[in-house]
C-alpha atoms as a PDB file:
ATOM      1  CA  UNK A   1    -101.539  75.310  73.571  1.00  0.00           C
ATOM      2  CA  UNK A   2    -102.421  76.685  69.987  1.00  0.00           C
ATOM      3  CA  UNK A   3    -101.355  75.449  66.661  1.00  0.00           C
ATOM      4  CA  UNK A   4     -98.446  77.915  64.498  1.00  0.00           C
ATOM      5  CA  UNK A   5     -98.665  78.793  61.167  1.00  0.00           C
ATOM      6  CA  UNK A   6     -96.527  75.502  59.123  1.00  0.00           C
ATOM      7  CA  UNK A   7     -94.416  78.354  57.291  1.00  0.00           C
ATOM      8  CA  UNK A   8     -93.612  80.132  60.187  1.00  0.00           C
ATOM      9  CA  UNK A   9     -90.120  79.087  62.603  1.00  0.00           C
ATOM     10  CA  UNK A  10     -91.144  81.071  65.537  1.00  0.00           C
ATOM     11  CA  UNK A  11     -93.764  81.261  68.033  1.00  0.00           C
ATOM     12  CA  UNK A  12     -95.090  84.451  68.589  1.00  0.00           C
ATOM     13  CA  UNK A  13     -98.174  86.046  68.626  1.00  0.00           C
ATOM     14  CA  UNK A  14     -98.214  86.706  65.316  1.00  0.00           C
ATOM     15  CA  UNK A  15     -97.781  83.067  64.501  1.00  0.00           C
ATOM     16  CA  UNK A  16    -100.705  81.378  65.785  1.00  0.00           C
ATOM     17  CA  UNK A  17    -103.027  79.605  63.655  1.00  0.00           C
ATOM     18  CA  UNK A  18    -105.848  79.641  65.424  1.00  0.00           C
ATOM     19  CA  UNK A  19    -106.805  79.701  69.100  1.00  0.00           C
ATOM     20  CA  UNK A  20    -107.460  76.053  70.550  1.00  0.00           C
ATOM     21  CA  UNK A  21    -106.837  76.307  73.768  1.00  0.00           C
ATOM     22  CA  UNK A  22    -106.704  78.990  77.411  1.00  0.00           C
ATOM     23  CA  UNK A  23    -104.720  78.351  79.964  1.00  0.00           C
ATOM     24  CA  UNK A  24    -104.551  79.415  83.724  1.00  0.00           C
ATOM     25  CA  UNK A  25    -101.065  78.915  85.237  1.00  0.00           C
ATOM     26  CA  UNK A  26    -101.717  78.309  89.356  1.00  0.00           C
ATOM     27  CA  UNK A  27     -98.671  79.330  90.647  1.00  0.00           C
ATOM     28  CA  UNK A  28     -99.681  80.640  94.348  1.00  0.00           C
ATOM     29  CA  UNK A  29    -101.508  78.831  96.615  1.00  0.00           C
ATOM     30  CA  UNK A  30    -102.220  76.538  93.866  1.00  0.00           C
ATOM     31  CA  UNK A  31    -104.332  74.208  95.915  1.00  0.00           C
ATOM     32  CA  UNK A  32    -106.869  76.588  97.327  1.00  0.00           C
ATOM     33  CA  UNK A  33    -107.025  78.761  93.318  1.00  0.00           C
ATOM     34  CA  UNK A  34    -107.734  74.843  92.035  1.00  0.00           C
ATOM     35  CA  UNK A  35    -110.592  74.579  94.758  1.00  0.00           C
ATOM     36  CA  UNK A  36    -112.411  78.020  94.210  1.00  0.00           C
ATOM     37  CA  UNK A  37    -112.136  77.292  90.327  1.00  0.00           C
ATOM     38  CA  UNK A  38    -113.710  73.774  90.537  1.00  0.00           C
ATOM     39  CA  UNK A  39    -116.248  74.933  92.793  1.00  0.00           C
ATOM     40  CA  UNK A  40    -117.039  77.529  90.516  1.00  0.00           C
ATOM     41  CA  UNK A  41    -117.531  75.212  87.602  1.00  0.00           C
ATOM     42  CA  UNK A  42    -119.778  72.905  89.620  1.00  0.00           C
ATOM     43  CA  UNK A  43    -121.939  75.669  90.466  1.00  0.00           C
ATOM     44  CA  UNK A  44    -122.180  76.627  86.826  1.00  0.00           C
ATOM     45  CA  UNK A  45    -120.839  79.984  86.453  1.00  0.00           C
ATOM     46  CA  UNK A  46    -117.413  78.876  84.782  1.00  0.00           C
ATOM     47  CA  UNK A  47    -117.232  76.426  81.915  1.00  0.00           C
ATOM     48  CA  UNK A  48    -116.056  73.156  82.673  1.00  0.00           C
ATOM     49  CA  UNK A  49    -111.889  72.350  81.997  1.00  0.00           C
ATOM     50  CA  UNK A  50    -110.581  70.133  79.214  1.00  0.00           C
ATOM     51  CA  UNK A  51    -108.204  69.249  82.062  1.00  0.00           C
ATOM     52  CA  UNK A  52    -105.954  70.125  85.016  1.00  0.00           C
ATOM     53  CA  UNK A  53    -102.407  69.408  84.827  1.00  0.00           C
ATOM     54  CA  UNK A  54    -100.585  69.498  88.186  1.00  0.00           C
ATOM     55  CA  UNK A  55     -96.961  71.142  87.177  1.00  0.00           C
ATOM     56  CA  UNK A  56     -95.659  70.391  90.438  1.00  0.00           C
ATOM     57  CA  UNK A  57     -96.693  69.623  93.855  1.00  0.00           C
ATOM     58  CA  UNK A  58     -98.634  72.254  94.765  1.00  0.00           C
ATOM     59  CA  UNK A  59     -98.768  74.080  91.517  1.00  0.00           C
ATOM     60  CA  UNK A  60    -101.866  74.025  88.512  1.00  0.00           C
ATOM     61  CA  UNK A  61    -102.305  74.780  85.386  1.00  0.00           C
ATOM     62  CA  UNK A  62    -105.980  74.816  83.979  1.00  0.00           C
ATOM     63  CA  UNK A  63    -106.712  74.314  80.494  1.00  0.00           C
ATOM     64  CA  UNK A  64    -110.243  74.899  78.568  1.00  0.00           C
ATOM     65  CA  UNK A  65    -110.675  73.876  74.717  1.00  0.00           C
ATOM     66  CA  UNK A  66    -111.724  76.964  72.489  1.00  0.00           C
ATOM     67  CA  UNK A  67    -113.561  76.947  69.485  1.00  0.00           C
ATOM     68  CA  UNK A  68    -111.506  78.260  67.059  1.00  0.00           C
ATOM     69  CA  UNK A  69    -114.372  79.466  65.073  1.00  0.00           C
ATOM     70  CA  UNK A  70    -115.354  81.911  66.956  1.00  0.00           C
ATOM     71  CA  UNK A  71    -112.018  83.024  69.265  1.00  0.00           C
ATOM     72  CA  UNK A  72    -109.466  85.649  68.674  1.00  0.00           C
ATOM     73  CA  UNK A  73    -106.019  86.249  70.071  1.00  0.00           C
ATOM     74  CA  UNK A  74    -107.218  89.616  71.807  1.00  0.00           C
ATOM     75  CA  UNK A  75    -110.056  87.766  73.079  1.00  0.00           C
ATOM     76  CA  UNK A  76    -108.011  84.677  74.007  1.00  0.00           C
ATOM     77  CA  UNK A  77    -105.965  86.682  76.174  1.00  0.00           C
ATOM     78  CA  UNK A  78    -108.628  89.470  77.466  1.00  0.00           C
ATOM     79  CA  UNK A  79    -110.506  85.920  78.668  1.00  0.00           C
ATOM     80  CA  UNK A  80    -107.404  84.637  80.265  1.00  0.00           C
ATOM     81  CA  UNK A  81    -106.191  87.617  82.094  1.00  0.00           C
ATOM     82  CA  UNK A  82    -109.620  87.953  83.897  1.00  0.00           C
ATOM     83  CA  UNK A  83    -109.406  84.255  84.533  1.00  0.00           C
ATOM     84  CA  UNK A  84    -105.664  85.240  86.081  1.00  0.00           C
ATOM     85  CA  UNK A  85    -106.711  87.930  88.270  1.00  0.00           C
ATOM     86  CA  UNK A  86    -110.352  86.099  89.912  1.00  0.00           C
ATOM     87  CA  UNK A  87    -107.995  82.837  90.705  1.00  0.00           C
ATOM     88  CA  UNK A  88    -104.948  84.250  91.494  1.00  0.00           C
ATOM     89  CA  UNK A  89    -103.070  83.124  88.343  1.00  0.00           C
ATOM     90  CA  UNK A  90     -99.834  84.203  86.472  1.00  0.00           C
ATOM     91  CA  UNK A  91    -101.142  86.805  84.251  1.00  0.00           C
ATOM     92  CA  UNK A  92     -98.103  86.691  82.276  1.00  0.00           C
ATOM     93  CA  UNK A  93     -99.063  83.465  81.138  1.00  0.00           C
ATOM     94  CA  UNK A  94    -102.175  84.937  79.313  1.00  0.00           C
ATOM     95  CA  UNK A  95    -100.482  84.360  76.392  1.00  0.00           C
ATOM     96  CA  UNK A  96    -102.073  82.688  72.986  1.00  0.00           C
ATOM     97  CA  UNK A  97     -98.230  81.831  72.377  1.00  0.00           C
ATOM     98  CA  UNK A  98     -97.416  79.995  75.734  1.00  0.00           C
ATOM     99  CA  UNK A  99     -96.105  76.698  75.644  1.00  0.00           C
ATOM    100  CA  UNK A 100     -97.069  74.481  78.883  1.00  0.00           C
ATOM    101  CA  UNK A 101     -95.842  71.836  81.150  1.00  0.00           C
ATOM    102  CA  UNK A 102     -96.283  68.133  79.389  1.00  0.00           C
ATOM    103  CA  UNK A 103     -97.953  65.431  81.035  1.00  0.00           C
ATOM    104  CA  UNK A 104     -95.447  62.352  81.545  1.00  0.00           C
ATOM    105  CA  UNK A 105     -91.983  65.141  82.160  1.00  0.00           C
ATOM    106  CA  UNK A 106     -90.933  66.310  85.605  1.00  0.00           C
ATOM    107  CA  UNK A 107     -90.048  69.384  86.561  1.00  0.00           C
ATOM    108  CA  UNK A 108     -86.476  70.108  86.653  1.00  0.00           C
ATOM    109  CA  UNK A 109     -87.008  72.945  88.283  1.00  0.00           C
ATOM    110  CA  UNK A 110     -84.528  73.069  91.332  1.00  0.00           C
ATOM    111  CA  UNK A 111     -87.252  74.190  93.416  1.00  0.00           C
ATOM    112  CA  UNK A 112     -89.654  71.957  92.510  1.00  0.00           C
ATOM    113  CA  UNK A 113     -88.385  68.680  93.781  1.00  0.00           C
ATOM    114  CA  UNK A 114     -88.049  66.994  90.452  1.00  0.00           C
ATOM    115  CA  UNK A 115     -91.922  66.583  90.842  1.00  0.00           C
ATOM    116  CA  UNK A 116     -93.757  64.603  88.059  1.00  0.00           C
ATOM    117  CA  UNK A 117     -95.874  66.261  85.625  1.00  0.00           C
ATOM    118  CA  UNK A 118     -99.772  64.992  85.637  1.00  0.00           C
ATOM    119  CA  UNK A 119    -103.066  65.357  83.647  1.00  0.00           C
ATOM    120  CA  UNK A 120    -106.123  64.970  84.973  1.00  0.00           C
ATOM    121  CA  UNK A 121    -109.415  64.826  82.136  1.00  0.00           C
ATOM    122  CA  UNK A 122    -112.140  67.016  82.998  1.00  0.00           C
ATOM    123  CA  UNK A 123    -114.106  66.219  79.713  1.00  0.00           C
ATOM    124  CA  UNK A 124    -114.777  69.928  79.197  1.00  0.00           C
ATOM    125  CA  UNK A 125    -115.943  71.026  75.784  1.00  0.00           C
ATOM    126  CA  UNK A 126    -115.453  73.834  73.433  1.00  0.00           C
ATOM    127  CA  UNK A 127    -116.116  77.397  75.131  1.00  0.00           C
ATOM    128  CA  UNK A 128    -116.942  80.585  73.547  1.00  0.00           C
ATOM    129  CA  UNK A 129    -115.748  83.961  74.534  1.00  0.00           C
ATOM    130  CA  UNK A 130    -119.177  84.586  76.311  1.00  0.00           C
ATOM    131  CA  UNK A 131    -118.614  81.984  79.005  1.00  0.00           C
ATOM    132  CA  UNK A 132    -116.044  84.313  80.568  1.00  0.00           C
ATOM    133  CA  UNK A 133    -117.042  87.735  80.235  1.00  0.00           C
ATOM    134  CA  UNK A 134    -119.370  88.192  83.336  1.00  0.00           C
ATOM    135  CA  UNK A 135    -114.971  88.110  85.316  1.00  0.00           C
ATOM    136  CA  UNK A 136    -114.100  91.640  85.892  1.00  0.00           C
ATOM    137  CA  UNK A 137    -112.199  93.501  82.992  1.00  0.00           C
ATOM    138  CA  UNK A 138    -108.493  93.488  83.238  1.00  0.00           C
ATOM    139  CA  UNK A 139    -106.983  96.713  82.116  1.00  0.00           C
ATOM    140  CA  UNK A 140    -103.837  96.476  80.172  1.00  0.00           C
ATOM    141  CA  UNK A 141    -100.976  99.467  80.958  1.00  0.00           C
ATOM    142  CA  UNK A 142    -100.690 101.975  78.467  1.00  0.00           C
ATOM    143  CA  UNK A 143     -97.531 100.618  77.104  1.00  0.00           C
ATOM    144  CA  UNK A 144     -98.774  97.034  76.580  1.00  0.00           C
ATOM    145  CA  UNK A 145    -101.817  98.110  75.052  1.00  0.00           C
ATOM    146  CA  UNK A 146     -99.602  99.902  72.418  1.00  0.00           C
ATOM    147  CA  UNK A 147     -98.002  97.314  71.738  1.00  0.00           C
ATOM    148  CA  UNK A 148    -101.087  94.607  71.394  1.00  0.00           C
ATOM    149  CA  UNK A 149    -102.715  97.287  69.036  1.00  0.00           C
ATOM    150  CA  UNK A 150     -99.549  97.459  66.733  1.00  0.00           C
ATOM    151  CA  UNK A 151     -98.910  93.832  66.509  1.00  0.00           C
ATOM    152  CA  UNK A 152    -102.875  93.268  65.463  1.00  0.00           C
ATOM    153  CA  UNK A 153    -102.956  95.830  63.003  1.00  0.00           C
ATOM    154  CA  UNK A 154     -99.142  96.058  62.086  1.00  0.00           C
ATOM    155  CA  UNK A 155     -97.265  92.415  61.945  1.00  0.00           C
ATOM    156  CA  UNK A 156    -100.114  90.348  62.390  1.00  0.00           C
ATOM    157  CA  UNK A 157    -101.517  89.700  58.521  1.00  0.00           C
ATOM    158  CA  UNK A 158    -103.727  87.109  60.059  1.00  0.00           C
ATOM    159  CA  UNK A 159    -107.324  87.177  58.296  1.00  0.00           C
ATOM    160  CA  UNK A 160    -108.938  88.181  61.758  1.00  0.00           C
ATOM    161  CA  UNK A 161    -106.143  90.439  62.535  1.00  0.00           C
ATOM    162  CA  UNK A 162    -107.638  92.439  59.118  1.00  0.00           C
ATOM    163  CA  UNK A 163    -111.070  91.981  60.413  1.00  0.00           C
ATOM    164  CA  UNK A 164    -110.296  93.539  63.806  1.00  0.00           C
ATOM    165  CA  UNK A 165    -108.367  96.529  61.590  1.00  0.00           C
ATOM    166  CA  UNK A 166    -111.483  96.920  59.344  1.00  0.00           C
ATOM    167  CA  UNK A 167    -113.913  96.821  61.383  1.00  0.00           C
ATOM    168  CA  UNK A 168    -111.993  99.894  63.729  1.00  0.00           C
ATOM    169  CA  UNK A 169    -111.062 101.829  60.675  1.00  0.00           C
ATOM    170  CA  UNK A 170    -114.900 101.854  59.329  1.00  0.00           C
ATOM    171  CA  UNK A 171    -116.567 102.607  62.743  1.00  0.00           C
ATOM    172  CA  UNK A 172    -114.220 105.335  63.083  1.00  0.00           C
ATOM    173  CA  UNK A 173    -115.376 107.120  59.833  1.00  0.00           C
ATOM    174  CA  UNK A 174    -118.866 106.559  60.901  1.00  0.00           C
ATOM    175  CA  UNK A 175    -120.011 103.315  58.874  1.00  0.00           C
ATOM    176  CA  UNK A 176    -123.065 101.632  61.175  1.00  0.00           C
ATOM    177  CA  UNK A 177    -122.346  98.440  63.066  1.00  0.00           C
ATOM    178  CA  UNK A 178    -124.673  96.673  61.139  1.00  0.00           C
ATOM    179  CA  UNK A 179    -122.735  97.680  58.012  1.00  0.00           C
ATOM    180  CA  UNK A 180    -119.820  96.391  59.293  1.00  0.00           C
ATOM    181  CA  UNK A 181    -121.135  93.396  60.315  1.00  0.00           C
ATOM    182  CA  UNK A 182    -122.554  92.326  57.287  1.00  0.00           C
ATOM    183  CA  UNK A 183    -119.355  92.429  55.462  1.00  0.00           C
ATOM    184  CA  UNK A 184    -117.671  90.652  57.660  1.00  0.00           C
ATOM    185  CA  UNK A 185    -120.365  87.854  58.507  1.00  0.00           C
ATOM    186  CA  UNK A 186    -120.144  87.606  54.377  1.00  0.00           C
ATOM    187  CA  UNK A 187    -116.041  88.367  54.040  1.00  0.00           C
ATOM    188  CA  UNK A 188    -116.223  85.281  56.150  1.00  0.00           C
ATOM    189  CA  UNK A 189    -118.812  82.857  54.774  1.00  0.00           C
ATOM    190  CA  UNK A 190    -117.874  79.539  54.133  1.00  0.00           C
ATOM    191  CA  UNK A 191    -114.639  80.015  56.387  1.00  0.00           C
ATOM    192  CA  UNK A 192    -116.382  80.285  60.495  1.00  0.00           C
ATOM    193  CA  UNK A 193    -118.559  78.027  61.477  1.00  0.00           C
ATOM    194  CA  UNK A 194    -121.131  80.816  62.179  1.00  0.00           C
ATOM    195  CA  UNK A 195    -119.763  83.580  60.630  1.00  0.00           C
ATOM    196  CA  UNK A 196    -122.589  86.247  61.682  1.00  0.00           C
ATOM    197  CA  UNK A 197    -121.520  85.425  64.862  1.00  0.00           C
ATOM    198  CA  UNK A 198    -118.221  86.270  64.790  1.00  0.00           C
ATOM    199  CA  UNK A 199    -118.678  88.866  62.558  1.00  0.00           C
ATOM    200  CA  UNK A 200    -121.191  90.420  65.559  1.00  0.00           C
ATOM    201  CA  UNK A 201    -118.622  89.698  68.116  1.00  0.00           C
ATOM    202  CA  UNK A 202    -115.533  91.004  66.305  1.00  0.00           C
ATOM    203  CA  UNK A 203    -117.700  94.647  65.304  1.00  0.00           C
ATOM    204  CA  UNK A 204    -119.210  94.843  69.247  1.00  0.00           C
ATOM    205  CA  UNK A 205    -115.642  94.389  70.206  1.00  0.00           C
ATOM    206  CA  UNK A 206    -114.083  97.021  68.211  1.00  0.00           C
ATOM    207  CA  UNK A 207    -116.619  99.856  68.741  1.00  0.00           C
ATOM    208  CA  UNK A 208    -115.465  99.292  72.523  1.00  0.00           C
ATOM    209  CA  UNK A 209    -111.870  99.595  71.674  1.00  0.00           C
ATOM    210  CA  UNK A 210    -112.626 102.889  70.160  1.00  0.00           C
ATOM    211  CA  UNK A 211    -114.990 104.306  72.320  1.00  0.00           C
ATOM    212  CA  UNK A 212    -112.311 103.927  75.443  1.00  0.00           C
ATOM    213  CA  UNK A 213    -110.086 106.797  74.724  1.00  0.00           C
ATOM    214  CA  UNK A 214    -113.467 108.915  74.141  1.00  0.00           C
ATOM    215  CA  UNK A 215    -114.448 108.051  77.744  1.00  0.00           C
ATOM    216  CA  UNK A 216    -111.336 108.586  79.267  1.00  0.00           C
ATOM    217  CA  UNK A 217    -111.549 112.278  77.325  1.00  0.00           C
ATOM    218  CA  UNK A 218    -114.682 113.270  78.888  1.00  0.00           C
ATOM    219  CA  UNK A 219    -114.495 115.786  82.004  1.00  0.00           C
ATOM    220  CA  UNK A 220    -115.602 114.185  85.496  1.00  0.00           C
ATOM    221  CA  UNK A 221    -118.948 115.783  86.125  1.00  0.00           C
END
C-alpha cells in the first residue's frame, strides 16, 4: 500500500516512505460492512474509495489514496483503526506497512475456495486526515501505545518522525503552539505541499498526545 525507503530490505514501520494509501480489510460479514461503507460515501460523510478489491467471495478490502503531503504514519493508522471499528474491519490491518491482496491472484487460502482476486475503480481522490476524524477515537492498549511512541521517536529517523518528537519535546517545556508551528511550517518549506498545514496538524496533534496522561491524572469530581 505505501512506498519503502530504496535503501531499506525490510518493511516495517519504520521503513515507509511516505503514506499513499489506507486500507480497510472486510473480513466479517464483508457484504453488509461493503454496503454501510458505500452508503456512507454516497451520502457524503466518508470520502469516496480509490477502489474495492474483493479478496474472496464474501470478503473486502477498501482502499482510499492519501496525500502524502499532508499524512503521517500515526495518523495513517489512528484514521484506519476508526475506519476498522465503525465497519467492522480487521484492526490489525491498520497498518502503514501492510501488504494487500493483488488484483489478477487467487486466494490460496484453503478456506477460501481458490477464489479470484478483483478490483473494482471507485475513482476516489486524494483524502486528508480531516475526512475521517468525525469516526469515534480508537484507544490503543497501554502496551501498544508504548511501543508506537518508541518506534516514532526512537527507530524511526524519518523527517516527520523528528517533527512529531520536536514538536512534543517543545510543548512540553512550555514553547506556544504557534511557536512551534512556525518552525515547522518553515523546517518544512519547499518540501509539503502546504507546509503550514501540516505543520498546524502535526503541533494540534502532539499537544493532544501530551495532554492525555494529564487527563487521565486528574481526580473524578
Amino acid at each position: 500500500m505505501n512506498p519503502v525507503k530504496p535503501e531499506r530490505r525490510r518493511r516495517e514501520k519504520q521503513d515507509v516512505a511516505k503514506i499513499r494509501r489506507l486500507q480497510l480489510d472486510l473480513d466479517r460479514n464483508g457484504p453488509e460492512s461493503l454496503h454501510r461503507v458505500l452508503a456512507d460515501v454516497h451520502a457524503g460523510s466518508l470520502p469516496r474509495p480509490a477502489a474495492v478489491v474483493r479478496s474472496s467471495r464474501h470478503n473486502y478490502q477498501v482502499i482510499w489514496h492519501a496525500d502524502p503531503a499532508v499524512w503521517t504514519a500515526p495518523e495513517a493508522e489512528d484514521a484506519m483503526r476508526r475506519l476498522a471499528a465503525e465497519y467492522g474491519g480487521d484492526s490489525s490491518v491498520a497498518d502503514v506497512a501492510r501488504v494487500m491482496r493483488l488484483p489478477g491472484f487467487r486466494n490460496k487460502k484453503p478456506e477460501r475456495d481458490d477464489a479470484p482476486v478483483r478490483w473494482t475503480d471507485h475513482a476516489g481522490r486524494k483524502t486528508h486526515p480531516d475526512a475521517f476524524a468525525h469516526l469515534r477515537e480508537v484507544e490503543l492498549s497501554p502496551k501498544r501505545s508504548l511501543g508506537a511512541a518508541r518506534q516514532i521517536e526512537g527507530r524511526d529517523n524519518s523527517q516527520s518522525a523528528r517533527d512529531w518528537a520536536y514538536a512534543k519535546d517543545q510543548l512540553r517545556k512550555g514553547v506556544s503552539q504557534e511557536k512551534v508551528i512556525a518552525v515547522l511550517a518553515k523546517r518544512r518549506s519547499g518540501e509539503k505541499h502546504d507546509p503550514h498545514y501540516y505543520a498546524e496538524r502535526t503541533t494540534r496533534k502532539a499537544f493532544l498526545e501530551i495532554q492525555r496522561p494529564r487527563q487521565r491524572a486528574l481526580p473524578s469530581r
